[in-house]
C-alpha atoms as a PDB file:
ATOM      1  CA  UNK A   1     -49.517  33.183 -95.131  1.00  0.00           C
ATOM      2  CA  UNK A   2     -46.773  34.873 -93.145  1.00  0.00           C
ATOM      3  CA  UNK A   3     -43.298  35.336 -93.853  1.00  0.00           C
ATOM      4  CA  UNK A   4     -41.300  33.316 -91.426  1.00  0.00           C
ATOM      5  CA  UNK A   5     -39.502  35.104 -88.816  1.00  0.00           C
ATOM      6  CA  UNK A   6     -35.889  35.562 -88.161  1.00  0.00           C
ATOM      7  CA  UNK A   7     -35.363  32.884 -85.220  1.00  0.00           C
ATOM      8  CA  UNK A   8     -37.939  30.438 -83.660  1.00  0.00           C
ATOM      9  CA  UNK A   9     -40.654  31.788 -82.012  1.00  0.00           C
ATOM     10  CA  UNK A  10     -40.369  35.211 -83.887  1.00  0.00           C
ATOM     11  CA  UNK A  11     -44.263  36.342 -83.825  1.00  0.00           C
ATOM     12  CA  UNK A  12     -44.009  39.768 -85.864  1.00  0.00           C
ATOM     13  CA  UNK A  13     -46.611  41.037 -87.849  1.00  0.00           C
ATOM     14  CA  UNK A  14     -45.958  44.320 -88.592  1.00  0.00           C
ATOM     15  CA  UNK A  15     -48.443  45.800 -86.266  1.00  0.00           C
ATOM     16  CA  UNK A  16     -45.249  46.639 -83.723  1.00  0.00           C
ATOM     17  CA  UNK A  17     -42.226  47.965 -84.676  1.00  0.00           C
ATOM     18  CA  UNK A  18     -39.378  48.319 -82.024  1.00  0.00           C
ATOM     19  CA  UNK A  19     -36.083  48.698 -84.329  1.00  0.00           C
ATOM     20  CA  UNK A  20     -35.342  45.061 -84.085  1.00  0.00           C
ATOM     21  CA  UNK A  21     -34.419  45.122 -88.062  1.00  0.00           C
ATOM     22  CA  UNK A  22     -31.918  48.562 -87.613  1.00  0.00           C
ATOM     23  CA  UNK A  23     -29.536  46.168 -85.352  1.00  0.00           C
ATOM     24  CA  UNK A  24     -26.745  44.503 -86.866  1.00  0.00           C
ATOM     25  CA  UNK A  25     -26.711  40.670 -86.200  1.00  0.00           C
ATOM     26  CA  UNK A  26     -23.898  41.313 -83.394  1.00  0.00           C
ATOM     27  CA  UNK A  27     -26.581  43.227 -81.182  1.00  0.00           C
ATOM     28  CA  UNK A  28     -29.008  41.393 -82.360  1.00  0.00           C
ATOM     29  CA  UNK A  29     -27.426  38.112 -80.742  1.00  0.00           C
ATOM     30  CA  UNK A  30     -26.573  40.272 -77.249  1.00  0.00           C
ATOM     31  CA  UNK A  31     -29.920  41.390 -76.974  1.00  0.00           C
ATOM     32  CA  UNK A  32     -31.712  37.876 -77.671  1.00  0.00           C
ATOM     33  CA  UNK A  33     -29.217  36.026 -75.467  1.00  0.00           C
ATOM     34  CA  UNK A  34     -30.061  38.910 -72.284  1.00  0.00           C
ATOM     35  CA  UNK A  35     -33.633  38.356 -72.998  1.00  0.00           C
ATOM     36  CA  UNK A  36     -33.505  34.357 -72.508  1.00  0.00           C
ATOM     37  CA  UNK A  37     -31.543  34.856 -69.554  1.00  0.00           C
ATOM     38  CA  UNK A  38     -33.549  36.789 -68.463  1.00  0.00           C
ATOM     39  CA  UNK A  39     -36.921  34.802 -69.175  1.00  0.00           C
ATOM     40  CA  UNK A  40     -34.725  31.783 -67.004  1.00  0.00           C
ATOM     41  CA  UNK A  41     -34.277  33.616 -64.173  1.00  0.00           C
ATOM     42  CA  UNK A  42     -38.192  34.288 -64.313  1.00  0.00           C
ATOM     43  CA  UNK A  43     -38.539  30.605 -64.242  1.00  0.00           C
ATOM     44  CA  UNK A  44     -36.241  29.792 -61.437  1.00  0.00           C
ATOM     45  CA  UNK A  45     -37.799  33.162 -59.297  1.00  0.00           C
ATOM     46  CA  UNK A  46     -41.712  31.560 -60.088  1.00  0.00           C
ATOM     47  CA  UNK A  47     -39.803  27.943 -58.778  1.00  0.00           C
ATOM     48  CA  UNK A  48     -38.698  29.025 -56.194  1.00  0.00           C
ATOM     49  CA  UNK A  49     -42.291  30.418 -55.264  1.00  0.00           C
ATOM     50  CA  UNK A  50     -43.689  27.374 -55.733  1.00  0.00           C
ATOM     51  CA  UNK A  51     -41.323  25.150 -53.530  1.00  0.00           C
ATOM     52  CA  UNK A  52     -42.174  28.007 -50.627  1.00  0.00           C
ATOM     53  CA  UNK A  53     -45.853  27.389 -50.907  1.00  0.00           C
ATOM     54  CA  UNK A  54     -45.453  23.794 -50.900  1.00  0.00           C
ATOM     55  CA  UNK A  55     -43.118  23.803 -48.159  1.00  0.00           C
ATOM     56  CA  UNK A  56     -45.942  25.557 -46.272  1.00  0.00           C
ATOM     57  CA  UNK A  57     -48.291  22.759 -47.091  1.00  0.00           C
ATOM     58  CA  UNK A  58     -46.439  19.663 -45.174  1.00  0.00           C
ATOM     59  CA  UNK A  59     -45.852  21.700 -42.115  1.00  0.00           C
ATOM     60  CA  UNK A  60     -42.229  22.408 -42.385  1.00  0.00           C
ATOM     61  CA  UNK A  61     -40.706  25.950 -41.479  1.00  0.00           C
ATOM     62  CA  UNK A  62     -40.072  27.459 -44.540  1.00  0.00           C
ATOM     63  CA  UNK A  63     -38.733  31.166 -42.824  1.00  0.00           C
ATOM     64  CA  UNK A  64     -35.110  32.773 -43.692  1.00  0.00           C
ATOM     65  CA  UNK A  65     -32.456  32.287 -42.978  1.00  0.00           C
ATOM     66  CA  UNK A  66     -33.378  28.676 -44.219  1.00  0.00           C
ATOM     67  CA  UNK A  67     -30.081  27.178 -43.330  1.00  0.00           C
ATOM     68  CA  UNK A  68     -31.304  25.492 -39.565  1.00  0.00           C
ATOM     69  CA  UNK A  69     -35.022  26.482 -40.127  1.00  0.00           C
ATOM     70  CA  UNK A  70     -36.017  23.124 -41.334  1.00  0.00           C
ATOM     71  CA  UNK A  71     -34.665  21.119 -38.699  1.00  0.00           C
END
């Protein structure tokens, strides 16, 4: 079977190698804590998406500046 990773969710097989092993565990904790911010701000952007094409959907004026557009 495969070796376990270093952190949940840590797919590696071999086939890619990107340096993550030459970074000491300082960087290594910067770099996964930017990358899981970033992956929630993806989620909140894609939300966001989705309440504007809902809004759409029950006929409510979903235009910006939205503060007095759905009144």
């Amino acid at each position: 079977g495969a070796e376990p990773g270093d952190f949940p969710g840590d797919f590696r097989n071999g086939a890619l190698d990107f340096g993550w092993d030459t970074f000491d565990e300082e960087t290594k904790l910067s770099k996964r804590a930017i990358e899981l911010n970033n992956g929630r701000a993806a989620m909140m952007g894609i939300l966001g998406l989705m309440v504007h094409e809902k809004l759409g959907e029950i006929d409510m004026v979903a235009d910006l500046p939205i503060i007095g557009a759905l009144q």
